[in-house]
N, C-alpha and C. Protein backbone atom coordinates (compact mmCIF):
# COMPACT_ATOMS: atom_id res chain seq x y z
N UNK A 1 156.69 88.29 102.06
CA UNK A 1 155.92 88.90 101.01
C UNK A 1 154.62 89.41 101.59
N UNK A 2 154.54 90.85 101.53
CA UNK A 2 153.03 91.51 101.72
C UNK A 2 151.29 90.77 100.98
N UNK A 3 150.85 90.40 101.62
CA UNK A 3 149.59 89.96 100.97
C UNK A 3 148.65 90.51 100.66
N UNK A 4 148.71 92.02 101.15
CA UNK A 4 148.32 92.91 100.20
C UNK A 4 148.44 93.17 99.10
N UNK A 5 149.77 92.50 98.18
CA UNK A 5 149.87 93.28 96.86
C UNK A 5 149.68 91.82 96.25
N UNK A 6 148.48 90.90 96.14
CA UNK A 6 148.39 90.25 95.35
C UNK A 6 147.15 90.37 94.27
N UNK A 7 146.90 89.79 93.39
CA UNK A 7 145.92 90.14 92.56
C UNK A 7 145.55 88.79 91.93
N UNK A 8 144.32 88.98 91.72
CA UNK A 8 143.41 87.79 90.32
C UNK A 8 143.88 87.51 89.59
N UNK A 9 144.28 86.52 89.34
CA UNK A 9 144.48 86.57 87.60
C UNK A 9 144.20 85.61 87.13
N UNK A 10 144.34 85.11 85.77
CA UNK A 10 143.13 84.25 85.01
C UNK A 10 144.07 83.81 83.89
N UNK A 11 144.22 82.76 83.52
CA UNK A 11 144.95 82.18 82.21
C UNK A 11 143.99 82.39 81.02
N UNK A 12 144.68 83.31 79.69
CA UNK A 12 143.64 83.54 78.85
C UNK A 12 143.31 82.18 77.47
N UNK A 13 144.58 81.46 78.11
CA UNK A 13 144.21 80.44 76.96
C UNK A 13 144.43 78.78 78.01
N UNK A 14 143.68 77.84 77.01
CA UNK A 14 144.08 76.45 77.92
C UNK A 14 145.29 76.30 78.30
N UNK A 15 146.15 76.63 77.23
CA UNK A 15 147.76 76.08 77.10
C UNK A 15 147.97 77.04 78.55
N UNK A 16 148.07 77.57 78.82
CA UNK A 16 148.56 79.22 79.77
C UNK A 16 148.35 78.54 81.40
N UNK A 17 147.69 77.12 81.32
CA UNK A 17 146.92 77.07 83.13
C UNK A 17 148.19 76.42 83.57
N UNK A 18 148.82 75.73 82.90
CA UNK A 18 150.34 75.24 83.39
C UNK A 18 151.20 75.70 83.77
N UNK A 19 151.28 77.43 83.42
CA UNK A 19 152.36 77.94 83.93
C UNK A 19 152.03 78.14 85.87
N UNK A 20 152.94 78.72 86.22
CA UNK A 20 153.14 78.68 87.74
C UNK A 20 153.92 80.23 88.20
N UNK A 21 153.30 80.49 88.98
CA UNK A 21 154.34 81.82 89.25
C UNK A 21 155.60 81.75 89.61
N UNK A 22 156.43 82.90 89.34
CA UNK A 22 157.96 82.36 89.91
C UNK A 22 158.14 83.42 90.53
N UNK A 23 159.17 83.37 91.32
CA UNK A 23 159.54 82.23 92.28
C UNK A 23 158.65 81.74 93.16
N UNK A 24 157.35 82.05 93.08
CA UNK A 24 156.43 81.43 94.34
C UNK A 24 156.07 79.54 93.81
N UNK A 25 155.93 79.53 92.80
CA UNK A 25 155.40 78.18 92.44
C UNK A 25 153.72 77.98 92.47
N UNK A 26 153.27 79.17 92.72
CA UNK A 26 151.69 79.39 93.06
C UNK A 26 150.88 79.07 91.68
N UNK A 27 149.77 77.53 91.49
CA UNK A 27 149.32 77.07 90.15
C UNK A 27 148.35 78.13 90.28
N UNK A 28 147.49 77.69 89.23
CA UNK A 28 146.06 78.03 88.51
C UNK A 28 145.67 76.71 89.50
N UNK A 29 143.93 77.21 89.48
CA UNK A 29 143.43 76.32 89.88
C UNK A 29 142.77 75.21 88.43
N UNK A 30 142.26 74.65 89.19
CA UNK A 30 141.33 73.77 88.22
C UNK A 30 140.47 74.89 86.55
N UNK A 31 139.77 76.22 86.83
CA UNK A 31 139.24 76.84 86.70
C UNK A 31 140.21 77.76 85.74
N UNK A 32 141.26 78.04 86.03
CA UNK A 32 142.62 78.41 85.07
C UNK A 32 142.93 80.14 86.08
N UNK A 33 142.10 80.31 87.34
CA UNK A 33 142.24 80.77 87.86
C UNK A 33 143.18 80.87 89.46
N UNK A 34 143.66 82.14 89.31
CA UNK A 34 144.50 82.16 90.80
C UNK A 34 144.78 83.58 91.90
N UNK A 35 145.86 83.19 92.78
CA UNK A 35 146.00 84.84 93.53
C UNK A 35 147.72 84.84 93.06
N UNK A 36 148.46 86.07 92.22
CA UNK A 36 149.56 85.91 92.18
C UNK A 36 149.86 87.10 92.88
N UNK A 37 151.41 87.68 93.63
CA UNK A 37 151.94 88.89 93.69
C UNK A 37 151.93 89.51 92.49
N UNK A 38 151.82 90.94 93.20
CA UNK A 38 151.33 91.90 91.53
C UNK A 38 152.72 92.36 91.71
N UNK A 39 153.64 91.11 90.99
CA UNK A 39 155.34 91.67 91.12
C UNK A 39 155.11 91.66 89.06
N UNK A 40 156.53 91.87 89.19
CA UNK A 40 157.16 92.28 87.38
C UNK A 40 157.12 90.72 87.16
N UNK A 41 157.06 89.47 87.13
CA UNK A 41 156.41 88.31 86.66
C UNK A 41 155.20 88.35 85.92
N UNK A 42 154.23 88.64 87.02
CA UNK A 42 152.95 88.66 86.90
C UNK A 42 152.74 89.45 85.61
N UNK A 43 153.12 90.88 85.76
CA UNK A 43 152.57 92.07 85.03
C UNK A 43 153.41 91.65 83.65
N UNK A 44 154.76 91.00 83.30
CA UNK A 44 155.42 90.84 82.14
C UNK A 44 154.44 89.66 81.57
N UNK A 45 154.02 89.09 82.27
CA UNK A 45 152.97 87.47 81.41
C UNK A 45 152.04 88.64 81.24
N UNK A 46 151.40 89.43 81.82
CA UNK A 46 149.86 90.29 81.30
C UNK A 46 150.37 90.69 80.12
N UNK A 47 151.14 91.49 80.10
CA UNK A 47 151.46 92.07 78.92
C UNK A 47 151.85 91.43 77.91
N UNK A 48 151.97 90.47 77.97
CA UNK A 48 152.09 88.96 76.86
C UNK A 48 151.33 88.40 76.27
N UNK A 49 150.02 88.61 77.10
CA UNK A 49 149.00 88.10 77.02
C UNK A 49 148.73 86.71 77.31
N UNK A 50 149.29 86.08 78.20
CA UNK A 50 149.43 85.01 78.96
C UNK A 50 148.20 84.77 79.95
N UNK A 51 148.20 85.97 80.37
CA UNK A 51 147.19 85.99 81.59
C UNK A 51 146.44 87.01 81.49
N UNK A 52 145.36 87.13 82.45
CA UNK A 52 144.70 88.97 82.50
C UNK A 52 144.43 89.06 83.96
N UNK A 53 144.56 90.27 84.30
CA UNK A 53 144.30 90.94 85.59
C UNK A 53 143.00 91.00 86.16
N UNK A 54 142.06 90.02 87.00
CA UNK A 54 141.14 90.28 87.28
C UNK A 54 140.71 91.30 88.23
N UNK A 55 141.62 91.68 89.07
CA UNK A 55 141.32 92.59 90.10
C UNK A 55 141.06 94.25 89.42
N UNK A 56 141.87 94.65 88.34
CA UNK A 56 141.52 95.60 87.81
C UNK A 56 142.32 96.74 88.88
N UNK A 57 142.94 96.54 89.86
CA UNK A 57 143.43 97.26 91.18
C UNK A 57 144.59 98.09 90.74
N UNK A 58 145.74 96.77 90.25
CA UNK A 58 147.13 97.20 90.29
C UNK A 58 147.38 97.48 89.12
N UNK A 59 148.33 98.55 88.35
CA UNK A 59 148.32 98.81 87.03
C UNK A 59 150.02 97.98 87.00
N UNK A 60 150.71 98.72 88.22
CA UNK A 60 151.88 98.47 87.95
C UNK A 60 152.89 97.39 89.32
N UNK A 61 153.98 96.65 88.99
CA UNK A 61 154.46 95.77 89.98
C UNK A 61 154.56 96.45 90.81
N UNK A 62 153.99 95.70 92.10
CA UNK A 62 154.76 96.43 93.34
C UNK A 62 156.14 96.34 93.54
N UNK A 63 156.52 97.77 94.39
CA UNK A 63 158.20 98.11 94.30
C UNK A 63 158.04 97.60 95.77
N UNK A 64 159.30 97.08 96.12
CA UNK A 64 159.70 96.41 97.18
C UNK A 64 160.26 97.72 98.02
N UNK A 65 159.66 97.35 99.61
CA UNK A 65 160.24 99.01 100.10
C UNK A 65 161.54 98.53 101.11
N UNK A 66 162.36 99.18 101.44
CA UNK A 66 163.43 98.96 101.90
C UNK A 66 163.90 99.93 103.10
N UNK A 67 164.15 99.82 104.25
CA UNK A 67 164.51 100.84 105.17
C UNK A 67 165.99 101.52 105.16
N UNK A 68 165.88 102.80 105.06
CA UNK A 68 167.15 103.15 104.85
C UNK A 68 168.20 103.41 105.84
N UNK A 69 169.69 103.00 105.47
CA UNK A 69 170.69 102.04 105.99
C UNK A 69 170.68 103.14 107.45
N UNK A 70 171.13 102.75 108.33
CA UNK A 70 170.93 103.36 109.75
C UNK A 70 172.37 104.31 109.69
N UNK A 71 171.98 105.52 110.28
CA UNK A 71 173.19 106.39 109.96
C UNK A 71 174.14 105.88 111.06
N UNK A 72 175.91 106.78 110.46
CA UNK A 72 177.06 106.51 111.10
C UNK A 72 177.67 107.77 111.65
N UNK A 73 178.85 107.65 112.64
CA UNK A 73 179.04 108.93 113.06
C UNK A 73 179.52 109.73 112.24
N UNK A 74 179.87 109.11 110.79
CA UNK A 74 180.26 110.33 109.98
C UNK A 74 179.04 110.66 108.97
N UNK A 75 178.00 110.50 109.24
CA UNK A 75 177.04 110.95 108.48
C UNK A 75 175.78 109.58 107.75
């Protein structure tokens, strides 16, 4: 995972500091604050209102980049 595409984020209510990112398992701290990947997890709890975006950076999940398949002799 790139550690560039992570972001702030902040639990907007008490109940909210329990959750954990998935699949990373990454808590809140004490503070209800943390660093998550700015994947479609993250951004589906924002939009829930679960959490909020402190970095203000990323609007949207990062897309996973992929190298494309190595050519064959038929093309």
């Amino acid at each position: 995972m790139n550690t560039d595409m992570f972001v702030a984020v902040e639990a907007t209510e008490e109940r909210y500091r329990a959750l954990t990112h998935q699949p990373t398992g990454i808590p809140f701290d004490e503070s209800g604050r943390s660093r998550w990947p700015a994947d479609a997890f993250t951004f589906r709890l924002r939009n829930e209102g679960s959490i909020r975006i402190l970095d203000g950076a990323a609007d949207k999940p990062a897309v996973a980049t992929t190298s494309p398949a190595p050519k064959t002799k038929e093309g």
